[in-house]
N, C-alpha and C. Protein backbone atom coordinates (compact mmCIF):
# COMPACT_ATOMS: atom_id res chain seq x y z
N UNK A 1 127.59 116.37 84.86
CA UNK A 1 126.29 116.99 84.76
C UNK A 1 126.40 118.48 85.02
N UNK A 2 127.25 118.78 86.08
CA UNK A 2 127.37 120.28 86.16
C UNK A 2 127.68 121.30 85.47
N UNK A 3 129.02 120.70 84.33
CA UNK A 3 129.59 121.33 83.80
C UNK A 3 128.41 121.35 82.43
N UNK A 4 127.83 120.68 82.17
CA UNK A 4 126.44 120.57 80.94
C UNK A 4 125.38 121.62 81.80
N UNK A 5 125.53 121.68 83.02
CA UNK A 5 124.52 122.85 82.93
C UNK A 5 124.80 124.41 83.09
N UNK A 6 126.26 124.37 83.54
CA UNK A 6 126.89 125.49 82.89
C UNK A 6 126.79 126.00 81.47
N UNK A 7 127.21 125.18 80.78
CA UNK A 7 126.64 125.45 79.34
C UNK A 7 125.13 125.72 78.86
N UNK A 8 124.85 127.21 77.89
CA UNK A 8 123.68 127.27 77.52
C UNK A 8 123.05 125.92 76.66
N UNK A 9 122.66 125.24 77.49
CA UNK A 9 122.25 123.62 76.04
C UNK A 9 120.61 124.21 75.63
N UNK A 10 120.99 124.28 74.74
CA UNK A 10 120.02 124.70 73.46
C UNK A 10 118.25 123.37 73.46
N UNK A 11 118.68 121.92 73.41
CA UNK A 11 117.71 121.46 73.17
C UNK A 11 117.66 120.27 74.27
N UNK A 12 116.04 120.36 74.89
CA UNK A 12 115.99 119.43 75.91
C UNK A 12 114.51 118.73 75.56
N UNK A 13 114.71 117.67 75.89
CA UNK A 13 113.02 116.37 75.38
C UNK A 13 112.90 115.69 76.64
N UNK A 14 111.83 115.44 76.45
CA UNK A 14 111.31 113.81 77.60
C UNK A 14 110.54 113.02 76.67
N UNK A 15 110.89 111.82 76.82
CA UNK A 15 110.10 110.61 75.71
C UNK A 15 109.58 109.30 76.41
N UNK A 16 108.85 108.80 76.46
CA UNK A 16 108.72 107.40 76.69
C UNK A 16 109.00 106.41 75.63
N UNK A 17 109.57 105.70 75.94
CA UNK A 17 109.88 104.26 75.30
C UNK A 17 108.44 102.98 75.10
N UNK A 18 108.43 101.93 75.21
CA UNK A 18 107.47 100.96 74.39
C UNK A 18 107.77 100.40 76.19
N UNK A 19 109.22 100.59 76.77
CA UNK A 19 109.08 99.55 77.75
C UNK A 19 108.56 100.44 79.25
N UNK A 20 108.15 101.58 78.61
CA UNK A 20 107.38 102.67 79.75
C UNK A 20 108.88 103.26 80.76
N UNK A 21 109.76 103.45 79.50
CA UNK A 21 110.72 104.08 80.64
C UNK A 21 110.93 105.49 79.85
N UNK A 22 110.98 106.61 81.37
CA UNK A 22 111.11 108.07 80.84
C UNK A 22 112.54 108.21 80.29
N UNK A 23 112.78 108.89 79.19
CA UNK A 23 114.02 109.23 78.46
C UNK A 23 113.70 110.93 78.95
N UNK A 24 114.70 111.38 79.63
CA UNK A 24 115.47 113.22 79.44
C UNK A 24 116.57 113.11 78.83
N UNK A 25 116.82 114.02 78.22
CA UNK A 25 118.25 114.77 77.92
C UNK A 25 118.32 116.34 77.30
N UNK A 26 119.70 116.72 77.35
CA UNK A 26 119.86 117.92 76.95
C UNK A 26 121.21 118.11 76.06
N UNK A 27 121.37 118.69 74.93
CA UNK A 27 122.33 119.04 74.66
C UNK A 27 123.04 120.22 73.71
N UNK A 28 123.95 120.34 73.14
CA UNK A 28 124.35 121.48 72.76
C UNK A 28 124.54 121.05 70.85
N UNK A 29 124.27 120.14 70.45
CA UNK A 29 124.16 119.59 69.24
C UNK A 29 123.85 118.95 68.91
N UNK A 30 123.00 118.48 66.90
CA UNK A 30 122.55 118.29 66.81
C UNK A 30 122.68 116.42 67.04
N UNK A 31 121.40 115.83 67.30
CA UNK A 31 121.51 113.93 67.47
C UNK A 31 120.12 113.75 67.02
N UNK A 32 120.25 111.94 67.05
CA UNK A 32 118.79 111.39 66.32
C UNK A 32 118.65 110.75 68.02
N UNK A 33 117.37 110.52 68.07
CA UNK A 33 117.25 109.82 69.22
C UNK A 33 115.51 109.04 68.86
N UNK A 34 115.65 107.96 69.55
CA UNK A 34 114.59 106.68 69.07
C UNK A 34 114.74 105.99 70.10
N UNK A 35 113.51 105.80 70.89
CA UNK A 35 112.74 105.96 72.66
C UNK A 35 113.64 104.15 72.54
N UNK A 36 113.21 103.55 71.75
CA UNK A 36 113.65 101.82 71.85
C UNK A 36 115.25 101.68 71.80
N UNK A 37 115.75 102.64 70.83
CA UNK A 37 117.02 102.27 70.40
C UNK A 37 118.21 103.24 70.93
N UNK A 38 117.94 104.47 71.15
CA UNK A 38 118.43 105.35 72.26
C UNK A 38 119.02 107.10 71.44
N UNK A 39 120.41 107.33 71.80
CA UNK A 39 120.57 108.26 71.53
C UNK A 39 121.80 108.44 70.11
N UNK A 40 122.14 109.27 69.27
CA UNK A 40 122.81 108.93 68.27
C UNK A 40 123.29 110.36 67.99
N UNK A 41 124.41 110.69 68.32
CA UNK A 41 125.08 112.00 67.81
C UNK A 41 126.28 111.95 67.18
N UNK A 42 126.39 112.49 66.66
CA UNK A 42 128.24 113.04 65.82
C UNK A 42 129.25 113.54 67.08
N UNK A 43 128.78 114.56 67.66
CA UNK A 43 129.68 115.24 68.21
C UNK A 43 128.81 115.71 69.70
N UNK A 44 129.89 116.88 70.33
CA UNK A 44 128.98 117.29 71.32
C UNK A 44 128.40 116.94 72.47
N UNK A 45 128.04 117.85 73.55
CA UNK A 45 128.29 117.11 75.03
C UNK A 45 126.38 116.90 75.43
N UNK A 46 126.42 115.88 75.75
CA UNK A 46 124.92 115.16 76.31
C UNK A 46 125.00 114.96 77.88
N UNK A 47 124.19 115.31 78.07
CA UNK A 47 123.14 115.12 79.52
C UNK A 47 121.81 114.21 79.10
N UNK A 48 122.15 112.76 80.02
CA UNK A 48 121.10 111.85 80.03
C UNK A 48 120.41 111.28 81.30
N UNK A 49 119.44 110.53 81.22
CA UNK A 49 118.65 110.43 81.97
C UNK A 49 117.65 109.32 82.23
N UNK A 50 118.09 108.23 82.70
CA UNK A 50 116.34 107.30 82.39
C UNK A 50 115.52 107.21 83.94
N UNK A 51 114.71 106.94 83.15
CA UNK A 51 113.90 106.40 84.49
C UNK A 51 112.51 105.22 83.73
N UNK A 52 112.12 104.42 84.97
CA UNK A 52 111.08 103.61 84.51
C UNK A 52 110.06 103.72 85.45
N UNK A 53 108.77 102.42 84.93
CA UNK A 53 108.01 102.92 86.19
C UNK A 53 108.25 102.17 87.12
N UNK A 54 109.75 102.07 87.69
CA UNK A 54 110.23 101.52 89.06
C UNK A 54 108.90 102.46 90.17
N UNK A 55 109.60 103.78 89.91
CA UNK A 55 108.54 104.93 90.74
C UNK A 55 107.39 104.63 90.79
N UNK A 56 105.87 104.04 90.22
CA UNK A 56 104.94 104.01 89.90
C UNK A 56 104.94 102.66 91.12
N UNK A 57 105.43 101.70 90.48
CA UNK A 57 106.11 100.21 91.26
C UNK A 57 105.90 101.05 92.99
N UNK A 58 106.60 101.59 92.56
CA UNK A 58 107.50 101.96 94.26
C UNK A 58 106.36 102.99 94.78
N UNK A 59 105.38 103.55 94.36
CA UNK A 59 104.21 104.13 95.16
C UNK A 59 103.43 103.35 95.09
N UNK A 60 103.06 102.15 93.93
CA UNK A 60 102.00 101.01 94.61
C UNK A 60 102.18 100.41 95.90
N UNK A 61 103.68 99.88 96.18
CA UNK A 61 104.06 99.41 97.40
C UNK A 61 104.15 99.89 98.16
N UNK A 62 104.13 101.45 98.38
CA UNK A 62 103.80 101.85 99.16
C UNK A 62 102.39 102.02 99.69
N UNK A 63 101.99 102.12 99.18
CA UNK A 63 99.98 102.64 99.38
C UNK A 63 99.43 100.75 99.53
N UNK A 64 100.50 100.28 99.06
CA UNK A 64 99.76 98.76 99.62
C UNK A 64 100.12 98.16 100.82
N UNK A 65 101.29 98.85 101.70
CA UNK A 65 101.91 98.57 102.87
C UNK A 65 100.87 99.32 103.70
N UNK A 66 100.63 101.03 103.18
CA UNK A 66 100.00 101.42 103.79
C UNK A 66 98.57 101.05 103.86
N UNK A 67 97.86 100.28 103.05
CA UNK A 67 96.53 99.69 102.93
C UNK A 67 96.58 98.72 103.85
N UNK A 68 97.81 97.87 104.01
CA UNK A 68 97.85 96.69 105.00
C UNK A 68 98.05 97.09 106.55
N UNK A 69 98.40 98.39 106.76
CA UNK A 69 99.11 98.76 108.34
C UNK A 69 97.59 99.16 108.39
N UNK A 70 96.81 100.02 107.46
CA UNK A 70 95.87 100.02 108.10
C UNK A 70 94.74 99.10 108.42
N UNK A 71 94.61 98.35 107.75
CA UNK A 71 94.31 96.86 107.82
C UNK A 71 94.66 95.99 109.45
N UNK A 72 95.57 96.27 109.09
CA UNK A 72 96.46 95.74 110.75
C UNK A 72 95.92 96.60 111.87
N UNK A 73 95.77 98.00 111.67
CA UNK A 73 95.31 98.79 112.84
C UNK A 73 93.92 98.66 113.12
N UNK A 74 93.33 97.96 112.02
CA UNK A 74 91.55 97.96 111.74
C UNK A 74 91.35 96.87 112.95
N UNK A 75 92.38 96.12 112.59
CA UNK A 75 91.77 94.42 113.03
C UNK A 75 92.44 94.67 115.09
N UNK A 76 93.35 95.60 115.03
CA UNK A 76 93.99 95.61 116.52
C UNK A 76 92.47 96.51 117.03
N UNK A 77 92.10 97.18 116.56
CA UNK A 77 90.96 97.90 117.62
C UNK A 77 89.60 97.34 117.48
N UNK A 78 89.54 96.05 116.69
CA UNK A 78 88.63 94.99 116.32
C UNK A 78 89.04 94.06 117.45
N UNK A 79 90.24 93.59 117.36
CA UNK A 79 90.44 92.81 118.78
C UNK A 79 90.38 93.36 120.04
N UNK A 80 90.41 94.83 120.08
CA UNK A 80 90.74 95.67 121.29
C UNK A 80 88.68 96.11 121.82
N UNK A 81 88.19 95.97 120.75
CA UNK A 81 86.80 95.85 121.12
C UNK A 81 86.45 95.04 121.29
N UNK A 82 86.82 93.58 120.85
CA UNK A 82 86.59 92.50 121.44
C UNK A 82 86.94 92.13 123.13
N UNK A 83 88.20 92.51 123.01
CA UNK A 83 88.50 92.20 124.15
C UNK A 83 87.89 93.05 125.32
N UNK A 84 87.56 94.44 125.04
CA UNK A 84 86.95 95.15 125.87
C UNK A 84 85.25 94.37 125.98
N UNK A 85 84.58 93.92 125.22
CA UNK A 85 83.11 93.82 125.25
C UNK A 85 83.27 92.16 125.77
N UNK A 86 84.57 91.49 126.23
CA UNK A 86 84.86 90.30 126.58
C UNK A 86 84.82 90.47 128.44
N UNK A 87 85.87 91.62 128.48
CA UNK A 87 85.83 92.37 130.22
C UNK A 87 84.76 92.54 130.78
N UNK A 88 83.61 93.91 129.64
CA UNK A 88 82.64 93.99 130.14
C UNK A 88 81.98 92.72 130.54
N UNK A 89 81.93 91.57 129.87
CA UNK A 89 80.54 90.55 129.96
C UNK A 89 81.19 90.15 131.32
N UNK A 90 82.79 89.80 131.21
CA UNK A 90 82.64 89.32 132.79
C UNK A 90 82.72 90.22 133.45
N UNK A 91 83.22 91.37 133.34
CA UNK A 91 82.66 92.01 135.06
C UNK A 91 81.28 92.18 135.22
N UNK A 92 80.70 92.20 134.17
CA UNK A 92 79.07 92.17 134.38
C UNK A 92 78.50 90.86 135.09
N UNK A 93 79.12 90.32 134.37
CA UNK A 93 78.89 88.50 134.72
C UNK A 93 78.94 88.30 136.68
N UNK A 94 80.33 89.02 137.36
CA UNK A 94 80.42 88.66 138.71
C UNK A 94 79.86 89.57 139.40
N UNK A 95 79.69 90.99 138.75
CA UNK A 95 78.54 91.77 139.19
C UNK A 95 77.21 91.07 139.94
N UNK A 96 76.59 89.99 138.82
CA UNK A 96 75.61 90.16 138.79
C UNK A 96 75.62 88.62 140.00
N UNK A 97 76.41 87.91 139.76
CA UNK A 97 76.95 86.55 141.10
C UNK A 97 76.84 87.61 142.26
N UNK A 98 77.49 88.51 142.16
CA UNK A 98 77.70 89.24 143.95
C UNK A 98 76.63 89.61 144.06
N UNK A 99 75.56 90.35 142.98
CA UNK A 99 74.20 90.67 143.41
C UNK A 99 73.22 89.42 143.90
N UNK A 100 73.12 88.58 142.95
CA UNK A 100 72.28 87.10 143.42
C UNK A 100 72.90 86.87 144.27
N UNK A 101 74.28 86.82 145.05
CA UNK A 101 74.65 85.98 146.31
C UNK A 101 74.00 86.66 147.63
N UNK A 102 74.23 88.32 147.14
CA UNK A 102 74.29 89.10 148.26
C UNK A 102 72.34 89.30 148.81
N UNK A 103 71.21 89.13 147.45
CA UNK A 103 69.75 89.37 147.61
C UNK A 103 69.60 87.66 148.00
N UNK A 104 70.01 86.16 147.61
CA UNK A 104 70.28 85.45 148.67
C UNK A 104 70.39 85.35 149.84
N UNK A 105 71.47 85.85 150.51
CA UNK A 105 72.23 86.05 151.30
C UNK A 105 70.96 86.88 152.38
N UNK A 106 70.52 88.19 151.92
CA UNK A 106 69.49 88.90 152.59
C UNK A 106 68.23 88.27 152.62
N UNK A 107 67.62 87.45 152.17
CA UNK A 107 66.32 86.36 152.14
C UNK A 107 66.98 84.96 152.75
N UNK A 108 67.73 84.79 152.82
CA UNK A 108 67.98 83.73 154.05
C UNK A 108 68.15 84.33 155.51
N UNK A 109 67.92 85.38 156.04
CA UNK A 109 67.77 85.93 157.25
C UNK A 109 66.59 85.45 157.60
């Protein structure tokens, strides 16, 4: 690849194919090239390139991991409010035993 970009290469494309994969190349002479069937030259030095939408793939799964962590973080401070409004009721709850024991407690004098 290095030595192709040392060289002034004259003609460079990007193409998509039918199966959604990116075609680059570059080179220094003339070729036929056909996105399904590929590249076709006589002579002359080529720089190639594919790609698909692995990438596309590979940022859905990402943004869907990240849809789920946050999902996961939704439901931990969903349980973490639960569990807090669970504390409150009982410490409210023996609060309110020590108050009735203790206004008891002062009317039985």
């Amino acid at each position: 690849h290095n030595q192709y970009e040392q060289q002034n290469l004259q003609f460079h494309q990007k193409q998509q194919d039918s199966l959604s994969s990116y075609w680059y190349f570059s080179t220094d002479s003339a070729f036929w090239f056909h996105p399904d069937s590929g590249i076709w030259a006589k002579r002359g030095k080529i720089f190639t390139h594919q790609s698909n939408i692995k990438r596309a793939e590979e940022n859905w799964q990402l943004r869907q991991a990240n849809s789920e962590a946050a999902s996961v973080s939704d439901s931990r401070v969903k349980r973490e409010n639960k569990v807090v409004s669970a504390e409150f009721f009982a410490i409210g709850g023996v609060m309110l035993a020590v108050l009735g024991y203790w206004i008891w407690w002062r009317r039985r004098k």
